[in-house]
N, C-alpha and C. Protein backbone atom coordinates (compact mmCIF):
# COMPACT_ATOMS: atom_id res chain seq x y z
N UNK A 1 -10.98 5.91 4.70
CA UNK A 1 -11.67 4.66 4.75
C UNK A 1 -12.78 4.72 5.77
N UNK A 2 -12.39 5.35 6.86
CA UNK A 2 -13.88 5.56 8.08
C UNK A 2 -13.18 6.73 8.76
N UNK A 3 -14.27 7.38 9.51
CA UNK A 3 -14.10 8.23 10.31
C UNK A 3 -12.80 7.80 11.51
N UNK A 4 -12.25 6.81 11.64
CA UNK A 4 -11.57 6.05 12.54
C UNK A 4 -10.13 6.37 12.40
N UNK A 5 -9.39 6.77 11.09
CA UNK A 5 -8.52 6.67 10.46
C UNK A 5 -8.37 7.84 10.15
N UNK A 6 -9.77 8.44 9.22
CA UNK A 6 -8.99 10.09 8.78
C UNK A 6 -8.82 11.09 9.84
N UNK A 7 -9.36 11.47 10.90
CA UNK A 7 -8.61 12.10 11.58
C UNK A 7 -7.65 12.12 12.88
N UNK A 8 -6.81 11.11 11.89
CA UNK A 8 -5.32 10.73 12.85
C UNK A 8 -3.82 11.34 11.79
N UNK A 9 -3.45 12.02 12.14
CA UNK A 9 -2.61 12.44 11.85
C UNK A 9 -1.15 11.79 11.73
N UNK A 10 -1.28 10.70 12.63
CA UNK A 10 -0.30 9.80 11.87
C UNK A 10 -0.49 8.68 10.74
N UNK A 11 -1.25 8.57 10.01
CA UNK A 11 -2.08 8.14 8.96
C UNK A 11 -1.31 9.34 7.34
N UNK A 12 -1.57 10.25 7.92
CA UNK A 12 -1.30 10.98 6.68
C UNK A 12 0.14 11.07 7.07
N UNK A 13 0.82 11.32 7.72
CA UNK A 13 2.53 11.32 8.09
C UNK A 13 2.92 9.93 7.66
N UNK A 14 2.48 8.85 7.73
CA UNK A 14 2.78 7.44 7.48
C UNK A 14 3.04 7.71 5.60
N UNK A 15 2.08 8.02 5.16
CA UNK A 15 1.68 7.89 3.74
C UNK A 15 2.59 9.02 3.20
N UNK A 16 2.71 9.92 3.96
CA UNK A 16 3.73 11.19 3.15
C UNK A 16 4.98 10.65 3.57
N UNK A 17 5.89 9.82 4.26
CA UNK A 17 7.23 9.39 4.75
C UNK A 17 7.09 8.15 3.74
N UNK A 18 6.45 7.25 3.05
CA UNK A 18 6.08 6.51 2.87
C UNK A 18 6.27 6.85 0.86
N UNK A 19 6.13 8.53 0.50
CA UNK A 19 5.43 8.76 -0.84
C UNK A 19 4.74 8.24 -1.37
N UNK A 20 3.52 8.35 -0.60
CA UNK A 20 2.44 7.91 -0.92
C UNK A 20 1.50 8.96 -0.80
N UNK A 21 1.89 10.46 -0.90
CA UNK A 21 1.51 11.72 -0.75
C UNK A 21 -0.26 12.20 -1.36
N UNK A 22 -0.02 10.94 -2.72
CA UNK A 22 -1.31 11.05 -3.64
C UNK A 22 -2.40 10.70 -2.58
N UNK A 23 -2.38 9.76 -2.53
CA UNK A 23 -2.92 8.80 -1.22
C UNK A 23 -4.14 9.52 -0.19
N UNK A 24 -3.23 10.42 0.16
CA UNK A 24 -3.34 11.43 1.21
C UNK A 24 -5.32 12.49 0.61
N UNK A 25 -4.85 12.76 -0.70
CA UNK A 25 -5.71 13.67 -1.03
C UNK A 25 -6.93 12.91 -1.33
N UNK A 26 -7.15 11.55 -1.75
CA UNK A 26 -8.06 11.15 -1.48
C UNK A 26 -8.47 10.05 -0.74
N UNK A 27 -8.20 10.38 0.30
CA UNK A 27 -8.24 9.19 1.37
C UNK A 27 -9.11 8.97 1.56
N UNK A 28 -10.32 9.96 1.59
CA UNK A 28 -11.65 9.42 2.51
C UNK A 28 -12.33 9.15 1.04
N UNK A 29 -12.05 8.66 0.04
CA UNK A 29 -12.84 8.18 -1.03
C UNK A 29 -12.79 6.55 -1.00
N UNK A 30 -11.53 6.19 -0.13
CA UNK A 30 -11.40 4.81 0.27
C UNK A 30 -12.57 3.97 0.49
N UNK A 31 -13.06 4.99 1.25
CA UNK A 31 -14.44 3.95 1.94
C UNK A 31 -15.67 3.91 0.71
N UNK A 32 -15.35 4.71 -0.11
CA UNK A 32 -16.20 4.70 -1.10
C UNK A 32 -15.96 3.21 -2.05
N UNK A 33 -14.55 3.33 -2.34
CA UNK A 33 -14.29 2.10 -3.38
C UNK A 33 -14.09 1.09 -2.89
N UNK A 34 -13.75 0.86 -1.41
CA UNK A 34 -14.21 -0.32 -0.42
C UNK A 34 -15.41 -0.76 -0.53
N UNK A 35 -16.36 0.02 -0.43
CA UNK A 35 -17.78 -0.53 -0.43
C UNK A 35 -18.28 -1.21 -1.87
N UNK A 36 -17.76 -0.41 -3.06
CA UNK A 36 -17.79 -0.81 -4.69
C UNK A 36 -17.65 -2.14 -4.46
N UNK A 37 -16.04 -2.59 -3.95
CA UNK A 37 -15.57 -3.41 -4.48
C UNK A 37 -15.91 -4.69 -3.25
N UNK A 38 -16.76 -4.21 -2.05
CA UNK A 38 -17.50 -5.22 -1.36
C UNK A 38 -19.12 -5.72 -1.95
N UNK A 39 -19.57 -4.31 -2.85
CA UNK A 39 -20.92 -4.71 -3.43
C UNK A 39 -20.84 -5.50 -4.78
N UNK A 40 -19.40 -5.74 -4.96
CA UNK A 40 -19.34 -7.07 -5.86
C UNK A 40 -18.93 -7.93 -5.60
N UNK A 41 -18.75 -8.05 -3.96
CA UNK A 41 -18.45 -9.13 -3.41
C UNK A 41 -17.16 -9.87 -3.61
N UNK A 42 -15.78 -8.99 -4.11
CA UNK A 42 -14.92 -8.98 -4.34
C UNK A 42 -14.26 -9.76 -2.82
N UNK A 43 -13.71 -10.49 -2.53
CA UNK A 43 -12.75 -10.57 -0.77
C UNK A 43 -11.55 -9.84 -0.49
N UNK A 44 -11.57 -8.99 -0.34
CA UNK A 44 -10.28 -8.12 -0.03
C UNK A 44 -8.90 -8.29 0.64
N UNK A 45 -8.10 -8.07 0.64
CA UNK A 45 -6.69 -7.98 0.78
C UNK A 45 -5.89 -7.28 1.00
N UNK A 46 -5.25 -6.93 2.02
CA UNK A 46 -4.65 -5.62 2.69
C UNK A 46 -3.01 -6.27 3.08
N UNK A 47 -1.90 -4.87 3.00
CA UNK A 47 -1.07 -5.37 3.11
C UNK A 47 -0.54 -3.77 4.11
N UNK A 48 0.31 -4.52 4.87
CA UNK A 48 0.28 -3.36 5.55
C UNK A 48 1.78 -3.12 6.17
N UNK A 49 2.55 -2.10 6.20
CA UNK A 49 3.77 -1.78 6.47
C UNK A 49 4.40 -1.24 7.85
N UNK A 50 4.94 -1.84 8.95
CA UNK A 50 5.43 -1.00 10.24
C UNK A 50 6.26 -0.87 10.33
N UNK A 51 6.80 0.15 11.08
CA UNK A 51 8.35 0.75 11.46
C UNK A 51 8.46 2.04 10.89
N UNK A 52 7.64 2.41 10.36
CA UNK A 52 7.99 4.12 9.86
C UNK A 52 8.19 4.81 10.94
N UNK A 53 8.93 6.26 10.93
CA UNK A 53 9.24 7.14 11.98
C UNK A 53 8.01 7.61 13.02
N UNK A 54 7.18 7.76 11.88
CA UNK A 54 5.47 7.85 13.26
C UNK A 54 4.80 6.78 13.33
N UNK A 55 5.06 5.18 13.23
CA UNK A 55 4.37 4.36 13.88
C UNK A 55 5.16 4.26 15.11
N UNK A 56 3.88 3.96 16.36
CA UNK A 56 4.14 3.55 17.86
C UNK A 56 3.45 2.28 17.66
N UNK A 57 3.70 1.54 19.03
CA UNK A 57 2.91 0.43 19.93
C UNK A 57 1.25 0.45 19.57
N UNK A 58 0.90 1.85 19.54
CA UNK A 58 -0.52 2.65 19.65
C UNK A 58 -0.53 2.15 17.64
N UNK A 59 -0.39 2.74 17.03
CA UNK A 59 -0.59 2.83 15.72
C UNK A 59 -0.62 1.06 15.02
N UNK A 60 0.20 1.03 15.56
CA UNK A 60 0.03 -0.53 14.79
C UNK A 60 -0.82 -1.50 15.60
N UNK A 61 -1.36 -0.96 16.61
CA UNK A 61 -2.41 -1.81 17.41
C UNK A 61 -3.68 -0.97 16.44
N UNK A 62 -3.85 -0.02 16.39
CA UNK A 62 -5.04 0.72 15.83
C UNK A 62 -5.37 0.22 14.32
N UNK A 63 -3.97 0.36 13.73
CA UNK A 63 -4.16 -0.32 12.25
C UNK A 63 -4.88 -1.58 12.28
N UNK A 64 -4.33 -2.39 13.05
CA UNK A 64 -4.85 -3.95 13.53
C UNK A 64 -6.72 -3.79 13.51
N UNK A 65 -7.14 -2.88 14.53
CA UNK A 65 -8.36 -3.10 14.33
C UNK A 65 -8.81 -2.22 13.06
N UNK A 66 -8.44 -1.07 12.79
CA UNK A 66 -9.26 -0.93 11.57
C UNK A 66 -9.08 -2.05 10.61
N UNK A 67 -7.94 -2.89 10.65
CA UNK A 67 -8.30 -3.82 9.15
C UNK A 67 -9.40 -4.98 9.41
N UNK A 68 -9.84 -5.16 11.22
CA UNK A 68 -10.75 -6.25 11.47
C UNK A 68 -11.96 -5.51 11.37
N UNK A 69 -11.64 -4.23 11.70
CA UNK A 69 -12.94 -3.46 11.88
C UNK A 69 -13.64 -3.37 10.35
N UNK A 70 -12.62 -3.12 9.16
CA UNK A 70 -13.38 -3.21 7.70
C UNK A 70 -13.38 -4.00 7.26
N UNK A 71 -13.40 -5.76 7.99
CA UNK A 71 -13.96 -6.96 7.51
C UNK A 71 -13.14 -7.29 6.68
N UNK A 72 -11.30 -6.84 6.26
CA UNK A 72 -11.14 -7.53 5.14
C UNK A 72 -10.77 -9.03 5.10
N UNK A 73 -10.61 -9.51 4.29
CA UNK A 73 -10.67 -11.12 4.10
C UNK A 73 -9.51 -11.65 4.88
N UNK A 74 -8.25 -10.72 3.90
CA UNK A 74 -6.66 -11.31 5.00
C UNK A 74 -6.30 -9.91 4.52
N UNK A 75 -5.08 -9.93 5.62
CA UNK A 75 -4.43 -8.79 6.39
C UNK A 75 -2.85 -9.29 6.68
N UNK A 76 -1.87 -8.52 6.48
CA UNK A 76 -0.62 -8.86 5.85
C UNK A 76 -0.02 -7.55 6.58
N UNK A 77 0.60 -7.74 7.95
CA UNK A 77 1.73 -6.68 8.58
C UNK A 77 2.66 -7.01 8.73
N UNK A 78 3.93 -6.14 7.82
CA UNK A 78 4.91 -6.72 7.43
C UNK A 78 5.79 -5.63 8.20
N UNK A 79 7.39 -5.74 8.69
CA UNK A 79 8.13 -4.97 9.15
C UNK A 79 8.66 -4.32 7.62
N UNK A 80 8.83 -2.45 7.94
CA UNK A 80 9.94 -2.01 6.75
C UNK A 80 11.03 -2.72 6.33
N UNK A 81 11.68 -3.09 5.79
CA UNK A 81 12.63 -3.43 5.18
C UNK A 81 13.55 -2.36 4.17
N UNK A 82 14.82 -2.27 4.82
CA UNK A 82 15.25 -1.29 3.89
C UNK A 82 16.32 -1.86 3.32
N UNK A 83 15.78 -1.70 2.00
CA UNK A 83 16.86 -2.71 1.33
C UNK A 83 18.04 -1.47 0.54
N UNK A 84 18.87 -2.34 0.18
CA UNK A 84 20.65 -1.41 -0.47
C UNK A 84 20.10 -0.73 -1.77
N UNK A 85 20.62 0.32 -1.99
CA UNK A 85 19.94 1.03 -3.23
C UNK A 85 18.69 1.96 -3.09
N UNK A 86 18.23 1.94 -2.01
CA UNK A 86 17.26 2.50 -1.66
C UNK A 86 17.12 4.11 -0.90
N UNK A 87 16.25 5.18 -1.08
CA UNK A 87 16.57 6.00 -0.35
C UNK A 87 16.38 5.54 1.26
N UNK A 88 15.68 4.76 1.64
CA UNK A 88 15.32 4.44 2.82
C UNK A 88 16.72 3.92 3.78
N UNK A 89 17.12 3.03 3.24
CA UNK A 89 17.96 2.51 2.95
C UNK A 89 19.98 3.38 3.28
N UNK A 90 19.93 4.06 2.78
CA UNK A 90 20.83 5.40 3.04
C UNK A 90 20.51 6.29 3.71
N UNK A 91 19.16 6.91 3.78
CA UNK A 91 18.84 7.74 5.35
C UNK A 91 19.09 6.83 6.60
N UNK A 92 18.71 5.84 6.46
CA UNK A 92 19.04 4.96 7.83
C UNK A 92 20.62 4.90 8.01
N UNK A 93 20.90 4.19 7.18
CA UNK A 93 22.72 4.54 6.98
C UNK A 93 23.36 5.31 7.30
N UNK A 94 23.13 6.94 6.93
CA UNK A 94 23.18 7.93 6.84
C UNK A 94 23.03 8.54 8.93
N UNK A 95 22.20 8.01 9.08
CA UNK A 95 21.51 8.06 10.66
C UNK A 95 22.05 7.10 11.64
N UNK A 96 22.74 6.34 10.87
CA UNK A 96 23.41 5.00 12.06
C UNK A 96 22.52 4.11 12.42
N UNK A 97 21.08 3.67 12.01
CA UNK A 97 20.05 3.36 12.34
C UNK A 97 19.94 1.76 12.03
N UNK A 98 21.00 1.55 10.85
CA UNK A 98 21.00 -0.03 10.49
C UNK A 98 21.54 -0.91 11.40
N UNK A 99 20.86 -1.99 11.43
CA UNK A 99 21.13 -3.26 12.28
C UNK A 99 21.75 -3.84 11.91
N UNK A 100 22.52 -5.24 12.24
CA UNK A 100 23.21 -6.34 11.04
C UNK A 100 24.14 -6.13 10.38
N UNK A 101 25.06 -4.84 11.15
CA UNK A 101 26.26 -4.08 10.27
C UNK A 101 25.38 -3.74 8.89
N UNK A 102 24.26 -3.16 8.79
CA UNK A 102 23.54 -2.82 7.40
C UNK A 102 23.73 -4.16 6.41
N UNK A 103 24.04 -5.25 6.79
CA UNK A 103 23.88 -6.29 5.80
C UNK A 103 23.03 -7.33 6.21
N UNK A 104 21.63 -7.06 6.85
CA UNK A 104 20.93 -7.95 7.17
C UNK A 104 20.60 -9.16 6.49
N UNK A 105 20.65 -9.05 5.21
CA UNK A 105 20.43 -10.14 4.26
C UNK A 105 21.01 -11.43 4.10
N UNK A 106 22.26 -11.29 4.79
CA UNK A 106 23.19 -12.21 4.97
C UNK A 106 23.61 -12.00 6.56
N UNK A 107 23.35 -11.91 7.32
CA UNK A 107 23.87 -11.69 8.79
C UNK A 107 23.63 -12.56 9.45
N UNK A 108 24.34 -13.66 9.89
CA UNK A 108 23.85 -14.85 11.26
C UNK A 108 23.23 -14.70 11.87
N UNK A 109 22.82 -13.95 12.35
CA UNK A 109 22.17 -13.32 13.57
C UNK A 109 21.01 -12.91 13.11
N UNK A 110 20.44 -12.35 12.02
CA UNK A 110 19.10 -11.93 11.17
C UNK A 110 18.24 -13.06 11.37
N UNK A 111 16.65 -13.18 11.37
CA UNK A 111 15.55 -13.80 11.15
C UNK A 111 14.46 -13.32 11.06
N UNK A 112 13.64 -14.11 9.69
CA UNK A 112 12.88 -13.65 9.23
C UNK A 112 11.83 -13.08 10.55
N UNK A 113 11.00 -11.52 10.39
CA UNK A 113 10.39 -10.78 11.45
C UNK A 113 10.78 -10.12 12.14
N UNK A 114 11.95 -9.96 12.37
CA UNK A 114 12.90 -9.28 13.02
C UNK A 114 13.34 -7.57 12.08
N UNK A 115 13.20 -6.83 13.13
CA UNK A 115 13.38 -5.58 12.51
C UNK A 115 14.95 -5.50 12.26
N UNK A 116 15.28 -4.77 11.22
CA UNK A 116 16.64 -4.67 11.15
C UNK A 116 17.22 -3.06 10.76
N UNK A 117 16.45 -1.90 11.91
CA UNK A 117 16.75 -0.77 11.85
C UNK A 117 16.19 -0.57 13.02
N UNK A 118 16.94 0.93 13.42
CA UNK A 118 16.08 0.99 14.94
C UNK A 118 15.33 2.46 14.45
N UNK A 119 13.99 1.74 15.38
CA UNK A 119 12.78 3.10 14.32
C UNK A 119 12.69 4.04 15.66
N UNK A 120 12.30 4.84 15.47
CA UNK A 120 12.52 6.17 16.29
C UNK A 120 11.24 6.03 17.72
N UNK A 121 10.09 5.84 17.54
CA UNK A 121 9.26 5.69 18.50
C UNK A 121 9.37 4.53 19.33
N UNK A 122 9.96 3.48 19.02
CA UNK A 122 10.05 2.28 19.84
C UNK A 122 11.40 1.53 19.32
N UNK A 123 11.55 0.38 20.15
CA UNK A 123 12.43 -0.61 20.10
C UNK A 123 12.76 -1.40 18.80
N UNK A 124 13.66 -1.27 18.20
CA UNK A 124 13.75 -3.08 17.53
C UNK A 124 12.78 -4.30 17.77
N UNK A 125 13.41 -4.39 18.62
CA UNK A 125 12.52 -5.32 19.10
C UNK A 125 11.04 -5.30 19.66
N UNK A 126 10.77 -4.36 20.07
CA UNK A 126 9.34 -3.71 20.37
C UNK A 126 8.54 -3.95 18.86
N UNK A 127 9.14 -3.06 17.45
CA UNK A 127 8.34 -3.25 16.41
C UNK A 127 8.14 -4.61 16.34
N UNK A 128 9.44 -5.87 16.39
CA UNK A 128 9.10 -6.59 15.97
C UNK A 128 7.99 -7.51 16.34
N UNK A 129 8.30 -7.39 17.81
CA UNK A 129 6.81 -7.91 18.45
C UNK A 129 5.83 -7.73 18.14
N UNK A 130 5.69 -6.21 18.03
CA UNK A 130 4.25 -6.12 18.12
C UNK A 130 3.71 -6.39 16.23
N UNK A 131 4.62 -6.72 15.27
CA UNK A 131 4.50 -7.07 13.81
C UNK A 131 3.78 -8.07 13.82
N UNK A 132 4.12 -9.12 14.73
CA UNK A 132 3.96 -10.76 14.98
C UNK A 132 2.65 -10.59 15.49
N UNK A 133 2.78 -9.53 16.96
CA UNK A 133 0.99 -9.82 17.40
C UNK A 133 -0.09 -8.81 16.46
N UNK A 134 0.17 -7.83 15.49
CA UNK A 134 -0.77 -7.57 14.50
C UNK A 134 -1.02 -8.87 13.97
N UNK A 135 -0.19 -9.40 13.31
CA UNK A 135 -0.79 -10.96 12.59
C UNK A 135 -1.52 -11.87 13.49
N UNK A 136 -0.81 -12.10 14.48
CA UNK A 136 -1.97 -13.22 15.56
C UNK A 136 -3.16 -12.69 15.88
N UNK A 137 -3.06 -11.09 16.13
CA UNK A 137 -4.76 -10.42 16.21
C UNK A 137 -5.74 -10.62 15.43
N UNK A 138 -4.97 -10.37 13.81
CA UNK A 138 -5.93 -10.17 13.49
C UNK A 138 -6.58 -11.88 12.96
N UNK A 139 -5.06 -12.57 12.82
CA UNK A 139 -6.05 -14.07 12.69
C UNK A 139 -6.30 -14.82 13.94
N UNK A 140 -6.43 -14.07 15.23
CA UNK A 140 -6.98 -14.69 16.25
C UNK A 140 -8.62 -15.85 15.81
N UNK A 141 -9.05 -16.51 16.66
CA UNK A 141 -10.20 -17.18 16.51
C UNK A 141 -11.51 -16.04 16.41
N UNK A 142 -11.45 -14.88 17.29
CA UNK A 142 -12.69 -13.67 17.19
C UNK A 142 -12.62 -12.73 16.32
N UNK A 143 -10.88 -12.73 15.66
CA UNK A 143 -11.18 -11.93 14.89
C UNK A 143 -11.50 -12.30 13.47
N UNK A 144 -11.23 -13.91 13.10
CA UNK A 144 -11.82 -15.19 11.97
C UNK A 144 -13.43 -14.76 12.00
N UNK A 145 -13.61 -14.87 12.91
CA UNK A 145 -15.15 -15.24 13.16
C UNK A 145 -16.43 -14.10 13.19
N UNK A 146 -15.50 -13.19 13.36
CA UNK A 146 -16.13 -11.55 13.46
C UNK A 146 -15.98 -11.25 11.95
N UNK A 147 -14.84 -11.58 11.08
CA UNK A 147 -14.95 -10.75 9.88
C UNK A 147 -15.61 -11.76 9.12
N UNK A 148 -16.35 -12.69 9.17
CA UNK A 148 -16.92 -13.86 8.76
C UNK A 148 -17.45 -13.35 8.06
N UNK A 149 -18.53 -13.32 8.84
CA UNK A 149 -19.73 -12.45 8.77
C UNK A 149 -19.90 -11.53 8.01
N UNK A 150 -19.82 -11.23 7.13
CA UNK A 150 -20.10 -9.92 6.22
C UNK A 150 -20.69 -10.74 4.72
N UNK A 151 -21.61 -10.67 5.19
CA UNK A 151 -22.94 -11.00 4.05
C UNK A 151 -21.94 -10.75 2.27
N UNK A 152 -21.70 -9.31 2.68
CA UNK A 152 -21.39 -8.94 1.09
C UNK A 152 -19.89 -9.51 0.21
N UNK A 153 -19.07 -10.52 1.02
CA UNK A 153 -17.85 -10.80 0.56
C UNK A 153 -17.51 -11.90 1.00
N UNK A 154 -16.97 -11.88 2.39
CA UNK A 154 -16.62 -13.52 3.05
C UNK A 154 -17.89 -14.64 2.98
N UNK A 155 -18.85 -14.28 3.17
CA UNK A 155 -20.12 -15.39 3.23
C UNK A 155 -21.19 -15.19 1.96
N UNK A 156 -20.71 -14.26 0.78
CA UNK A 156 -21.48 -13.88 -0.05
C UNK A 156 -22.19 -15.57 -0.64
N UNK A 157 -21.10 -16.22 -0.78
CA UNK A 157 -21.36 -17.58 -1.58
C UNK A 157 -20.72 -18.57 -1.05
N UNK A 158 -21.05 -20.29 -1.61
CA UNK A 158 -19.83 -21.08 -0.75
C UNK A 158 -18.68 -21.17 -1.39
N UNK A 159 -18.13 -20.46 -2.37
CA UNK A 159 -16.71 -20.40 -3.12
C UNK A 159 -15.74 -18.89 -2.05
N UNK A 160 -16.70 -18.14 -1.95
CA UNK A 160 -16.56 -17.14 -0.73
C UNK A 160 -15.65 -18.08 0.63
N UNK A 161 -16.85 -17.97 1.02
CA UNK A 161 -16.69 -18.85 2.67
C UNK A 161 -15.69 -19.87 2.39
N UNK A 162 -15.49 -20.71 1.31
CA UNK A 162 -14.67 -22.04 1.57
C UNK A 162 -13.02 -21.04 1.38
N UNK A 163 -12.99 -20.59 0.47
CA UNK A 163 -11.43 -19.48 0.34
C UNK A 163 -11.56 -18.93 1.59
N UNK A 164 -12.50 -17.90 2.34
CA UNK A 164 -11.92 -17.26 3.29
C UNK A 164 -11.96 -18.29 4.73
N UNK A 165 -12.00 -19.02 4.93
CA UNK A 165 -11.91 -20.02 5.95
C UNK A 165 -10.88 -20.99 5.97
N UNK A 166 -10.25 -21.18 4.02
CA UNK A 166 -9.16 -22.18 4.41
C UNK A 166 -7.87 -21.16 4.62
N UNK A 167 -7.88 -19.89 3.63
CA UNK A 167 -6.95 -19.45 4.21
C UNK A 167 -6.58 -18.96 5.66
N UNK A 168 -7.31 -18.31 5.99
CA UNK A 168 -7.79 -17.65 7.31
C UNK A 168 -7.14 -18.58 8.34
N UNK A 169 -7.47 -20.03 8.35
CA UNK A 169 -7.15 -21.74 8.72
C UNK A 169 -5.94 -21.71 8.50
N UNK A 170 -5.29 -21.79 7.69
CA UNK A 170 -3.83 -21.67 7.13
C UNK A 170 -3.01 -20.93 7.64
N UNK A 171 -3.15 -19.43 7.45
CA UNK A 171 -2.61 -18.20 7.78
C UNK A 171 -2.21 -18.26 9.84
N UNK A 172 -3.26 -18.80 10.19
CA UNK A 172 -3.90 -18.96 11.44
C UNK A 172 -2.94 -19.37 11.62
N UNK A 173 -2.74 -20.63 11.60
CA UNK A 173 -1.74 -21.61 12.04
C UNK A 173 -0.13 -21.33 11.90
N UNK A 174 0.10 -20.55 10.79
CA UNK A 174 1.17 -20.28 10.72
C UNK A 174 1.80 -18.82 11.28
N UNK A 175 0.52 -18.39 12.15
CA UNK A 175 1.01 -16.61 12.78
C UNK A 175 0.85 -17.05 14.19
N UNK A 176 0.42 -18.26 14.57
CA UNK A 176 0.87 -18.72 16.20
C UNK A 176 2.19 -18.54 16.54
């Protein structure tokens, strides 16, 4: 997607733990079909996953700005979830790694944002924090107002600007 991203090596470890291996081989074409789909003024939408074995504190702060840094419209950082049936799911198991006696889904003690595995570079609770402040970053007031601005998508038109401002407004309010 930018020079910012491809040569980090936890980027491609994310996407290969992840099987998302394809991904990998053409990554730097990203920025190519980013730009396509900004020169039609498309508003973009990113969704984004933490707690893998190589995200840190560092990585999911970095992700944070590349998604403000490529202007997209909204931005969506969600904790892994490893749900039953899953390989993810049984390696953690498998590792002792599940939280919630592995039945988070039903556990008193569970709430929504809350990690419910312990990931190898940081805390439980560390991911979960810092899940919450990716979302407040990136819908902080500078970072609304910084990705505004982009002629070719958020401000292309006023059907543009009025969507990316009420959600943005919305989203805002509800990642305080």
């Amino acid at each position: 997607m930018s020079n910012y991203l491809s040569n980090l090596t936890w980027v491609a470890n994310n996407l290969k733990w992840f099987n998302k291996s394809p991904n990998i081989r053409d990554f730097n074409s990203y920025k190519n079909a980013m730009e396509i789909f900004r020169d039609f003024g498309f508003l973009t939408w990113a969704s984004f996953m933490t707690g893998s074995d190589f995200d840190n504190l560092d990585t999911i702060k970095k992700t944070v700005e590349f998604a403000i840094k490529n202007k997209f419209t909204l931005a969506f950082f969600h904790i892994l979830m490893p749900y039953p049936g899953t390989q993810i799911y049984e390696q953690f198991k498998k590792e002792n790694r599940l939280l919630y006696d592995g039945h988070w889904w039903n556990h008193p003690d569970y709430r929504y944002n809350q990690a419910t595995f312990k990931p190898k570079l940081m805390t439980a609770q560390q991911l979960s924090e810092a899940t919450i402040q990716a979302n407040k970053d990136f819908y902080s007031v500078s970072s609304i107002f910084n990705r505004m601005f982009d002629r070719k998508t958020n401000i292309r038109n006023l059907a543009s600007f009025l969507i990316y401002n009420r959600f943005n407004y919305v989203i805002r309010k509800t990642s305080i």
